[in-house]
Protein backbone atom coordinates (compact mmCIF):
# COMPACT_ATOMS: atom_id res chain seq x y z
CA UNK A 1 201.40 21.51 -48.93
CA UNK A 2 197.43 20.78 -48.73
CA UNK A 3 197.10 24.36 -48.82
CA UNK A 4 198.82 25.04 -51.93
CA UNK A 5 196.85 21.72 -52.85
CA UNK A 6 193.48 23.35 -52.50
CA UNK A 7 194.67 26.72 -53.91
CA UNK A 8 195.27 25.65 -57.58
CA UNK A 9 192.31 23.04 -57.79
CA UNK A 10 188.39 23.56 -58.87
CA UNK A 11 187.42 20.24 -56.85
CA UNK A 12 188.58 18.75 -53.83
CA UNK A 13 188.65 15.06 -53.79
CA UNK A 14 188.82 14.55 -50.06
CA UNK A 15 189.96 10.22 -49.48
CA UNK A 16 188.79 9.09 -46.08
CA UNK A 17 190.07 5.69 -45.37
CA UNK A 18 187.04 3.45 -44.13
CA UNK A 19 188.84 1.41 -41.44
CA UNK A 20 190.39 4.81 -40.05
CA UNK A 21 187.44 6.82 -40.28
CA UNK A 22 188.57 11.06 -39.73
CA UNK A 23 192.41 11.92 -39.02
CA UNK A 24 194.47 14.80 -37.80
CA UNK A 25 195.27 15.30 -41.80
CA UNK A 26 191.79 14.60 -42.63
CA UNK A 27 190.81 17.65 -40.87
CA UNK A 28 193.75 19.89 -41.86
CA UNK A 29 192.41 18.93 -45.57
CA UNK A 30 188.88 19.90 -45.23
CA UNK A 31 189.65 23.83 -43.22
CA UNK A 32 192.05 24.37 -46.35
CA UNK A 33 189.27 23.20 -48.48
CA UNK A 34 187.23 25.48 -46.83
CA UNK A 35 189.29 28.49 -46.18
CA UNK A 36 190.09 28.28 -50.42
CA UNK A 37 186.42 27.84 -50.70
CA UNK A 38 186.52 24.78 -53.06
CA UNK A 39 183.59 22.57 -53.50
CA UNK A 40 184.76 18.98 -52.11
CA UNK A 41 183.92 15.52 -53.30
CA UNK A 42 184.26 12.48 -50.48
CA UNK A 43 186.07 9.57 -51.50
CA UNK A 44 185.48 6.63 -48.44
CA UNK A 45 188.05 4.26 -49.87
CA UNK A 46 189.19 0.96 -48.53
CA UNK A 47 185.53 -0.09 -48.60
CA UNK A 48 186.95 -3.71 -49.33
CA UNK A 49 188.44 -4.06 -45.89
CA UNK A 50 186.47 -6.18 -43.26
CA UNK A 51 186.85 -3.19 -40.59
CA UNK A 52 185.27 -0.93 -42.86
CA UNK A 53 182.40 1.15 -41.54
CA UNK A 54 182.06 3.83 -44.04
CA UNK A 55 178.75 5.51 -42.01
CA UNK A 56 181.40 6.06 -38.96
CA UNK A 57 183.54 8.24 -41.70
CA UNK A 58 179.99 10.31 -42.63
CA UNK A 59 179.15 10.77 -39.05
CA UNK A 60 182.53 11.86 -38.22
CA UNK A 61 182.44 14.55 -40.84
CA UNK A 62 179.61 15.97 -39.51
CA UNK A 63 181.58 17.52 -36.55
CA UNK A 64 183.31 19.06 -39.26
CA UNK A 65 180.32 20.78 -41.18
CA UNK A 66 181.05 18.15 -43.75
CA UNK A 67 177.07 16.89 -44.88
CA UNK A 68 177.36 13.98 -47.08
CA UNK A 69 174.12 13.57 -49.25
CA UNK A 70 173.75 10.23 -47.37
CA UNK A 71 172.91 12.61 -43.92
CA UNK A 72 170.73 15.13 -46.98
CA UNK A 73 173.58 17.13 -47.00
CA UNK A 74 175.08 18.47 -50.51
CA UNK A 75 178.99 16.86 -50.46
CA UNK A 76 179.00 14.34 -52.93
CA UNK A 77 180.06 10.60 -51.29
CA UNK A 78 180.85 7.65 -52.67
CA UNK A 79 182.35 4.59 -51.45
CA UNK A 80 185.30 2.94 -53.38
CA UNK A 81 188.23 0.49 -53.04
CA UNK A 82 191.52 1.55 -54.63
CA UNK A 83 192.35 -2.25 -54.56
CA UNK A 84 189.00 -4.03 -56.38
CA UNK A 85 188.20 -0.64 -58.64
CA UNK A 86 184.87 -0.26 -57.09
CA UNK A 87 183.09 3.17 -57.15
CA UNK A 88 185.74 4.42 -58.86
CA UNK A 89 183.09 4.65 -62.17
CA UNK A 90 180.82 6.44 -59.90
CA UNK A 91 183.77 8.56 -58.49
CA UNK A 92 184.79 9.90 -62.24
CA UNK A 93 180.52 10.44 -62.47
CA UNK A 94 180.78 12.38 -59.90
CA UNK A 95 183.81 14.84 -60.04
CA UNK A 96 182.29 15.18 -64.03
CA UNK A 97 178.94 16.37 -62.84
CA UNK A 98 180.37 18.67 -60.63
CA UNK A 99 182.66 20.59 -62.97
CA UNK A 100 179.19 20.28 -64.99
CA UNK A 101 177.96 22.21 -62.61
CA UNK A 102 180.49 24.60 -61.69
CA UNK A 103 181.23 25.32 -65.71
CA UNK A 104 184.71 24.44 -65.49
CA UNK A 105 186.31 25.28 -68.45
CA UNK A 106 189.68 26.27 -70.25
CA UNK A 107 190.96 28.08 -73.50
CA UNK A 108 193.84 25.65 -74.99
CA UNK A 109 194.06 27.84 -77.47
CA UNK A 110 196.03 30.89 -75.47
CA UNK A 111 199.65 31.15 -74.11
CA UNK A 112 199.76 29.06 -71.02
CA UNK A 113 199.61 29.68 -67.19
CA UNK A 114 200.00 26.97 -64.61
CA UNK A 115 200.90 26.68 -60.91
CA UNK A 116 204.11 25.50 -59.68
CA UNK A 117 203.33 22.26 -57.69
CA UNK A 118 206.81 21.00 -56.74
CA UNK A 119 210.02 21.95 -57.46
CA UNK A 120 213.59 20.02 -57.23
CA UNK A 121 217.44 20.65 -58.72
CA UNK A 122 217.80 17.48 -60.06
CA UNK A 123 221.48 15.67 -60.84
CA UNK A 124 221.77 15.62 -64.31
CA UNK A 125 218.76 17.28 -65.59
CA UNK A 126 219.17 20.28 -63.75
CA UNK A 127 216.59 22.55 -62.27
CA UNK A 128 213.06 20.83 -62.91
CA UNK A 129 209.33 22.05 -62.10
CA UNK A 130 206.39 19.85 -61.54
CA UNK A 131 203.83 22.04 -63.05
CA UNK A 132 199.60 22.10 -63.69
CA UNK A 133 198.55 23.71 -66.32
CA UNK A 134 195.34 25.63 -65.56
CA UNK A 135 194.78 27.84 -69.06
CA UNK A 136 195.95 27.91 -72.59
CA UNK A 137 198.62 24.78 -73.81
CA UNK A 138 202.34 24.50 -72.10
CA UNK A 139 204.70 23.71 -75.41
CA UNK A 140 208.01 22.27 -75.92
CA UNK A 141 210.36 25.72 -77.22
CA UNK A 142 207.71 27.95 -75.01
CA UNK A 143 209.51 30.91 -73.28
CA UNK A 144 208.10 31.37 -69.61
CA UNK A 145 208.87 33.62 -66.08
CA UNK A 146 207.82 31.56 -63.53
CA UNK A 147 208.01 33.45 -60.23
CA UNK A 148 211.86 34.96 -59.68
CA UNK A 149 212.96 32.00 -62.49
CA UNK A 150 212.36 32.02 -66.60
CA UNK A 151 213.39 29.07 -68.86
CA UNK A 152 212.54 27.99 -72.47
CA UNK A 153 210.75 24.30 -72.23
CA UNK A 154 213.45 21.99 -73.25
CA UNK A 155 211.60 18.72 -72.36
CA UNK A 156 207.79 17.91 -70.92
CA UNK A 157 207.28 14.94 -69.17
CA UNK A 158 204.19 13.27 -68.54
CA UNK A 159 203.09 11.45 -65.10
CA UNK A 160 203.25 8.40 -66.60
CA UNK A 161 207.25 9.61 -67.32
CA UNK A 162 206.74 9.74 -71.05
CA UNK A 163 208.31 12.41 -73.03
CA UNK A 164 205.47 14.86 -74.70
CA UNK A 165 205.48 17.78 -77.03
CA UNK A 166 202.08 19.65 -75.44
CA UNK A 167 200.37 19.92 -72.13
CA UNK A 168 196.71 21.26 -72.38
CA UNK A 169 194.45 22.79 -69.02
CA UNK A 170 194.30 20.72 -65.91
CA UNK A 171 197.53 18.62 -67.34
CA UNK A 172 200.22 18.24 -64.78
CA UNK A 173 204.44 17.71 -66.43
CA UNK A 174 207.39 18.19 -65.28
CA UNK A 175 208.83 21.24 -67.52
CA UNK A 176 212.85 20.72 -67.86
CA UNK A 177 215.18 23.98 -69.03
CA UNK A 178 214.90 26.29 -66.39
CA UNK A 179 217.42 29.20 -65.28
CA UNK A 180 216.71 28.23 -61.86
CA UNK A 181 214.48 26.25 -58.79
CA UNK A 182 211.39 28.56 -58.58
CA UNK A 183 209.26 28.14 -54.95
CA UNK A 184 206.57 25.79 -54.58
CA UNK A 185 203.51 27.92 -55.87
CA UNK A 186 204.80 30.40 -58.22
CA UNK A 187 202.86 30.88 -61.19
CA UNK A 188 204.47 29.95 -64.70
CA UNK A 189 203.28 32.65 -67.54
CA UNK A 190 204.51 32.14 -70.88
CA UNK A 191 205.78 35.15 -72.38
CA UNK A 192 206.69 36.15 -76.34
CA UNK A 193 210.49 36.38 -76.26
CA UNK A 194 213.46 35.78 -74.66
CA UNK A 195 214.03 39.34 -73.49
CA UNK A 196 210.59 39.67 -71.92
CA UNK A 197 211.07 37.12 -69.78
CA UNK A 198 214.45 38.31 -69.03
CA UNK A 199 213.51 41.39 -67.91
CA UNK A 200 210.05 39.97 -65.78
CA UNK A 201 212.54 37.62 -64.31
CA UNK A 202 214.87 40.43 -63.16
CA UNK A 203 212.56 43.02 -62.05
CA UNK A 204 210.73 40.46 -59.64
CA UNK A 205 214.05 39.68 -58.16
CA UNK A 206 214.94 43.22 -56.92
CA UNK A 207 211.75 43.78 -56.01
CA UNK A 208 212.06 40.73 -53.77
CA UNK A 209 215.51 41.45 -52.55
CA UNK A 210 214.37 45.34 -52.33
CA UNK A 211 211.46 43.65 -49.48
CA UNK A 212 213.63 41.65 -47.74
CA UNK A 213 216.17 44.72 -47.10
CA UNK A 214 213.57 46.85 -46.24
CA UNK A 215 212.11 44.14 -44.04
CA UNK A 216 215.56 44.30 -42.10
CA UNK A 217 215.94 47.64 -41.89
CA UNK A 218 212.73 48.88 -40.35
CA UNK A 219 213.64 48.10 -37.08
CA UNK A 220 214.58 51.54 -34.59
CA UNK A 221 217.32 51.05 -32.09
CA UNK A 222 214.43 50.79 -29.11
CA UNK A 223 213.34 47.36 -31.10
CA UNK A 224 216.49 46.05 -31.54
CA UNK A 225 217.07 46.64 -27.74
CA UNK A 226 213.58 45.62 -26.51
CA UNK A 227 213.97 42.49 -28.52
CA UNK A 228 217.81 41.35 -27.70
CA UNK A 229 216.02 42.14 -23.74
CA UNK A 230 213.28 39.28 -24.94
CA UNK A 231 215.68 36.67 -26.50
CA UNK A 232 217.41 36.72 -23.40
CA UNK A 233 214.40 35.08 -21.61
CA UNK A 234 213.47 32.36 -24.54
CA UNK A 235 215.73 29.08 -24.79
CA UNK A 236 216.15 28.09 -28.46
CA UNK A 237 216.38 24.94 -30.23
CA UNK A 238 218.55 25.39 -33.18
CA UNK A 239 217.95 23.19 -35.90
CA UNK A 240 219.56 22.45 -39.19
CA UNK A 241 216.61 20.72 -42.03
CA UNK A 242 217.21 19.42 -45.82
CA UNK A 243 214.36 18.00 -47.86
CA UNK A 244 214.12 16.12 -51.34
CA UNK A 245 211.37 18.28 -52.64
CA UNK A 246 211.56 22.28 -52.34
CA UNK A 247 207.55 21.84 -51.41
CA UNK A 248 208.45 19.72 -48.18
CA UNK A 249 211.44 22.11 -47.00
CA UNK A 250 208.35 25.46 -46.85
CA UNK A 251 206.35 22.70 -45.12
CA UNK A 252 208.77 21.63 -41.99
CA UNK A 253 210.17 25.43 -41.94
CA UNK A 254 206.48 26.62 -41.43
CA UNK A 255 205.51 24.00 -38.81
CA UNK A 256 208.80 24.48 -37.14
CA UNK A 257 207.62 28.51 -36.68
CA UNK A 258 204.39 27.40 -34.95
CA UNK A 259 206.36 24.99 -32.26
CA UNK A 260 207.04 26.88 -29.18
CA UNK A 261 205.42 29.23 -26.69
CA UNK A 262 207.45 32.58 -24.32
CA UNK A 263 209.87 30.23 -23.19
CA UNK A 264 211.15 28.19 -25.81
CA UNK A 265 211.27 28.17 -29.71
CA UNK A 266 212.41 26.35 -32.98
CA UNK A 267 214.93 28.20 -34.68
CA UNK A 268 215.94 26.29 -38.42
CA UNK A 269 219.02 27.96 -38.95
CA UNK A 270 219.10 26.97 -42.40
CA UNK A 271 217.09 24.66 -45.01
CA UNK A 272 217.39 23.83 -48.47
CA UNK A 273 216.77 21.08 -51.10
CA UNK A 274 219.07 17.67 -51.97
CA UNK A 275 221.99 15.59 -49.67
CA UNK A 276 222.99 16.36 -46.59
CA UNK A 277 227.01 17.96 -46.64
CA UNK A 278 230.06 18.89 -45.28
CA UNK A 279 229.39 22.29 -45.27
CA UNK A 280 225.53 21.61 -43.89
CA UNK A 281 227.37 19.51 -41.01
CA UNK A 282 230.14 22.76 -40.09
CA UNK A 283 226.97 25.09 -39.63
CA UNK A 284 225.24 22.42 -37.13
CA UNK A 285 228.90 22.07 -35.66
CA UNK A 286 228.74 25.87 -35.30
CA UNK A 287 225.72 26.26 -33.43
CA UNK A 288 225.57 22.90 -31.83
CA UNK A 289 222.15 21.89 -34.09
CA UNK A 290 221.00 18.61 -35.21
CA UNK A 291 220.43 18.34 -38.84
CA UNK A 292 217.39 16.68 -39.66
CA UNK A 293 217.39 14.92 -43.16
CA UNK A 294 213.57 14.19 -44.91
CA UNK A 295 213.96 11.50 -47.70
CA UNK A 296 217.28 12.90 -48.20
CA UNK A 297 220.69 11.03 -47.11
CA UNK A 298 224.23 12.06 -45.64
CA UNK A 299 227.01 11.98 -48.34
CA UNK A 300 229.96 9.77 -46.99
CA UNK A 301 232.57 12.75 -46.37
CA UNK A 302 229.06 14.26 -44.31
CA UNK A 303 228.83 11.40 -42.63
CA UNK A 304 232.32 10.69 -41.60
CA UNK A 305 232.76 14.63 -40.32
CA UNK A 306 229.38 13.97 -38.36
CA UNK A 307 230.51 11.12 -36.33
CA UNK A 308 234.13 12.76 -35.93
CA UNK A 309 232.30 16.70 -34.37
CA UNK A 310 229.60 14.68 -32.38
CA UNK A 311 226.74 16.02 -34.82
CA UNK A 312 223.68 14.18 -34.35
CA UNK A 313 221.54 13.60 -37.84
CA UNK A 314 218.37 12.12 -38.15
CA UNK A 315 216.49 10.96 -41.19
CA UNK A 316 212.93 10.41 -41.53
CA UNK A 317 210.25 9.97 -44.29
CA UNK A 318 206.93 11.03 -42.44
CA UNK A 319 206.53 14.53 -41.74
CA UNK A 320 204.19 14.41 -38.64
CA UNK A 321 207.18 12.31 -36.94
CA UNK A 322 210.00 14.81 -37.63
CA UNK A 323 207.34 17.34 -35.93
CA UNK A 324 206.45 15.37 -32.86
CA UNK A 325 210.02 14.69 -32.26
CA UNK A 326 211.06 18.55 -32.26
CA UNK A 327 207.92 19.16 -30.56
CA UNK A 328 209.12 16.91 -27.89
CA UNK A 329 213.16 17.70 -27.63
CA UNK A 330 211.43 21.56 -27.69
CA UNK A 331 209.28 20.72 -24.42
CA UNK A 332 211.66 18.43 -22.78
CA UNK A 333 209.03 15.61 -22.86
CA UNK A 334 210.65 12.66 -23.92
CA UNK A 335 209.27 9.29 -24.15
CA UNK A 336 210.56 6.30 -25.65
CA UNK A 337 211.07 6.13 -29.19
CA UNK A 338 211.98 4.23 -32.03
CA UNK A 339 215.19 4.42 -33.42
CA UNK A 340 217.11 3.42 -36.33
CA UNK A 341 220.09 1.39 -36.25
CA UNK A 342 222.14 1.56 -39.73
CA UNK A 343 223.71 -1.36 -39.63
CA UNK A 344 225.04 -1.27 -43.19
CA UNK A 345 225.79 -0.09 -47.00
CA UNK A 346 225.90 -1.33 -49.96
CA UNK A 347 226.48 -0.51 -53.41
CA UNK A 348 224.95 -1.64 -56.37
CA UNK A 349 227.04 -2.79 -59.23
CA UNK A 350 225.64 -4.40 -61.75
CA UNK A 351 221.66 -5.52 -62.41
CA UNK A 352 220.33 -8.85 -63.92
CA UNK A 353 217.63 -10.08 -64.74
CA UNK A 354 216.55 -13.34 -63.33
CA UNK A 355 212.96 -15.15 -64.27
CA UNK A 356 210.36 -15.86 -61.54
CA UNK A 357 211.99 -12.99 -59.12
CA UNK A 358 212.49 -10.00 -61.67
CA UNK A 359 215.32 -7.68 -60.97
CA UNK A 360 218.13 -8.74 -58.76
CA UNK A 361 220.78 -6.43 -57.94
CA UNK A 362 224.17 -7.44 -57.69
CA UNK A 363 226.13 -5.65 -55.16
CA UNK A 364 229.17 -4.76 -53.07
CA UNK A 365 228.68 -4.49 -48.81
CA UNK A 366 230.70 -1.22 -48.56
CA UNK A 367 230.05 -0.90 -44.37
CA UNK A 368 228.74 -3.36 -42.06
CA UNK A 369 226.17 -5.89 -43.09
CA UNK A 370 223.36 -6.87 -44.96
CA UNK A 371 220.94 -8.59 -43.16
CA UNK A 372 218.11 -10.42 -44.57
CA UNK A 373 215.48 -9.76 -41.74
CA UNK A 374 216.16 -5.58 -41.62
CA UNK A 375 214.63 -3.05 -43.29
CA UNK A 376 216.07 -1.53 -46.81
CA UNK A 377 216.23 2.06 -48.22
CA UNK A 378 217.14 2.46 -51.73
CA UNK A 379 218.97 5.80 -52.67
CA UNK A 380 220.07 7.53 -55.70
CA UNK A 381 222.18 10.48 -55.47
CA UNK A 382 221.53 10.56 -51.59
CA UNK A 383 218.02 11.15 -52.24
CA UNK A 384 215.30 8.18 -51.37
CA UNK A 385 213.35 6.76 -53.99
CA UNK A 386 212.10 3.46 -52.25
CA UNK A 387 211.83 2.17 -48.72
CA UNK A 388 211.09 -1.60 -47.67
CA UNK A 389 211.88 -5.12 -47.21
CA UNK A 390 214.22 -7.67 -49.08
CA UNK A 391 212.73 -10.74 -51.36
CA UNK A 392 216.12 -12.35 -51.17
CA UNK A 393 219.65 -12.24 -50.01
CA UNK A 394 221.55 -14.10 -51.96
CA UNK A 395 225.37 -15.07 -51.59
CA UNK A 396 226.38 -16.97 -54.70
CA UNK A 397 223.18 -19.27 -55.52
CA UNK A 398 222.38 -19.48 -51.58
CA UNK A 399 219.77 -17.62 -49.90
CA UNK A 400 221.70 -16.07 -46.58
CA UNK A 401 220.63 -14.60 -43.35
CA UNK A 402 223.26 -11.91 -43.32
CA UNK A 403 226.53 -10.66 -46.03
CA UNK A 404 229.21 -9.21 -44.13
CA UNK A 405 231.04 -6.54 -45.29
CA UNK A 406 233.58 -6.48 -48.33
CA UNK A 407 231.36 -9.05 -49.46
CA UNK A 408 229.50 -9.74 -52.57
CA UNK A 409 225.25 -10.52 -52.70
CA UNK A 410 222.61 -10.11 -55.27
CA UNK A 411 219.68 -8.72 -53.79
CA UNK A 412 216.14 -8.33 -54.66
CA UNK A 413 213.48 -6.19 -53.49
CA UNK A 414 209.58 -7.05 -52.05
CA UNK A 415 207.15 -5.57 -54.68
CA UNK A 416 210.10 -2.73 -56.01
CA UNK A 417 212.05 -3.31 -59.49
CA UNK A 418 213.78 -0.12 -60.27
CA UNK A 419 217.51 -0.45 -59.27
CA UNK A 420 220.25 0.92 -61.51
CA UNK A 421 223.98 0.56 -61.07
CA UNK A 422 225.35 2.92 -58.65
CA UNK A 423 222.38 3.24 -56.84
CA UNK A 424 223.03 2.77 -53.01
CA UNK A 425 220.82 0.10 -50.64
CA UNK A 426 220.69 1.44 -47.22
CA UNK A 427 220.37 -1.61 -44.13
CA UNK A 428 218.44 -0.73 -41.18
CA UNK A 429 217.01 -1.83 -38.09
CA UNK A 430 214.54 -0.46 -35.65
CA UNK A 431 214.95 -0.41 -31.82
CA UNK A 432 212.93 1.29 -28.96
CA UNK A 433 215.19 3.67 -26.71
CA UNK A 434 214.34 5.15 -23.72
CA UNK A 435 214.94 8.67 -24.27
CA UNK A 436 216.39 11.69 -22.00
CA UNK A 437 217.51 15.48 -22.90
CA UNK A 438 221.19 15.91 -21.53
């Protein structure tokens, strides 16, 4: 993902966090910033905190052939503080004197091209691509081939979420009305007709299938033999992974590849985009896999058929965990680890309004219980869109420590107001487990 980051972008903005000083990411973010060969801008943020020691971050960097102009080097730093606004002036200053520099500009006044960010099927409004523009102006009723996919604009919508009509260079919206989900990193062209696009469309999908065939078949008897010889000598670890984003699927896949050495490998016997399923649970079943959800929830009938064929599924929202955990079921190296207890469902029914809290949502304890003191999940359409901690737990006009289930509760959520009706709230707790591989 930082790759494709640094691929579509004329200036890196590269946020080191003060108090943390350089990270595993950190580093990961400058080589792609270097390998793309992208001039980079250092953002030392946090600068509010009383642990801060932003000339630990500049020193740090210097291992890294990162020279700030602090150490007379020629990357841009400043020192800011998402939280009190400061440097961010200097920050904007900054970023505009570069593209100064570099002569960054853009025709609006062409057909468009942009870069495929993200891309997601969406329930309801169908196939939808998060999308910068880079040249020309994206506009609503524009006809465009975007990778394998083409689509006619039916909606733009800003990152604020507002509905627009036009999208100029270096704008990034979400373009609604496509055929299809394109990959993460295709390249959206806007074409003159219908047909055109059509046809690109087409022709890039046989070619693609055409590669993947031929791929397959260029493999002589002696290979197929010499390599059935070396799978015999490599234990596998067969894994089953869905993802809310398409972007964050390519991303686990890939560092799933790179896990492993002669003896023992990652195989992902499948991934894709949106719930977890029945069918996704009979494949794991199959092959005796764990399926590994990221943001992305179990439907109930998945669920159910899960705990009936013994198939194990975990969920988790940070990438680097879901690694270190195949990583360490891979090597046999297990140590203890946190787990997560569900402990309960509930379903949202109706929302109100109530002055001095904000939203409360009035709900139904499908399974288990709600407990005051665990931590929440809120999920639409099996997807999550919010994880944290309750305000209050309310049964009738009490507050309440826990709601049991078949039970009604209005609940409200620290810092987080969008709930809708239908949307499910997810009750968890976490425990440390000793660990061992049967």
């Amino acid at each position: 993902m930082r790759s494709r980051g640094a691929q579509v972008t004329d200036i890196v903005v590269l946020v080191v966090a003060a108090d943390d000083a350089v990270m595993p990411q950190t580093i990961e973010a400058i080589n792609h910033a270097k390998a793309a060969e992208v001039p980079m801008i250092v953002a030392i943020n946090k600068c509010d905190r009383p642990a801060a020691n932003p000339d630990k971050v500049r020193t740090d960097l210097l291992q890294h052939e990162v020279i700030v102009e602090k150490l007379s080097g020629d990357v841009q730093d400043i020192e800011v503080s998402a939280i009190t606004g400061q440097g961010l002036p200097e920050l904007l200053e900054a970023i505009a004197l570069q593209a100064e520099i570099l002569e960054l500009k853009a025709n609006p006044d062409r057909a468009a091209m942009g870069a495929v960010i993200e891309a997601q099927l969406d329930v309801g409004r169908g196939p939808v691509a998060t999308v910068l523009v880079q040249n020309g102006t994206l506009k609503q009723g524009d006809i465009f081939v975007v990778g394998e996919q083409w689509g006619k604009v039916r909606a733009l919508i800003s990152d604020t979420g507002d509905r627009i009509t036009e999208a100029g260079p270096s704008v990034p919206v979400e373009v609604l009305g496509l055929n299809g989900t394109p990959e993460a990193g295709d390249v959206l062209n806007v074409v003159s007709t219908e047909s055109q696009a059509r046809e690109i469309a087409s022709y890039r999908e046989q070619a693609a299938k055409d590669k993947r065939a031929a791929a397959g078949a260029a493999t002589t008897l002696d290979q197929l033999l010499a390599k059935a010889k070396e799978d015999e000598n490599v234990s596998e670890l067969p894994i089953l992974v869905k993802a809310d984003v398409q972007g964050s699927a390519e991303a686990i896949v890939q560092a799933m590849e790179k896990i492993g050495n002669e003896e023992v490998r990652v195989r992902v016997l499948h991934y894709g985009v949106g719930a977890i399923t029945e069918s996704d649970i009979g494949l794991a079943e199959a092959s005796g896999a764990p399926v590994l959800g990221f943001n992305v929830r179990a439907n109930a009938s998945a669920r159910n058929t899960a705990n009936q064929k013994g198939v194990e599924i975990r969920y988790y929202s940070v990438i680097y965990d879901l690694v270190d955990d195949v990583k360490a079921a891979a090597s046999g190296l297990l140590s203890a680890e946190v787990r997560e207890n569900f402990i309960g469902y509930a379903k949202i029914k109706e929302v109100f309004k109530v002055s001095n809290v904000g939203k409360v949502a009035g709900c139904l304890v499908t399974e288990g219980v709600a407990r005051r003191s665990a931590g929440v999940r809120l999920l639409r359409d099996d997807v999550v869109i919010h994880e944290g901690t309750l305000k209050t737990l309310k049964r009738f006009k009490d507050e309440v420590a826990e709601v049991q289930s078949g039970q009604e509760c209005g609940m409200a959520f620290e810092n987080y107001d969008d709930v809708r009706a239908d949307d499910v709230i997810e009750i968890f707790e976490r425990t440390e487990v000793e660990r061992q591989l049967d």
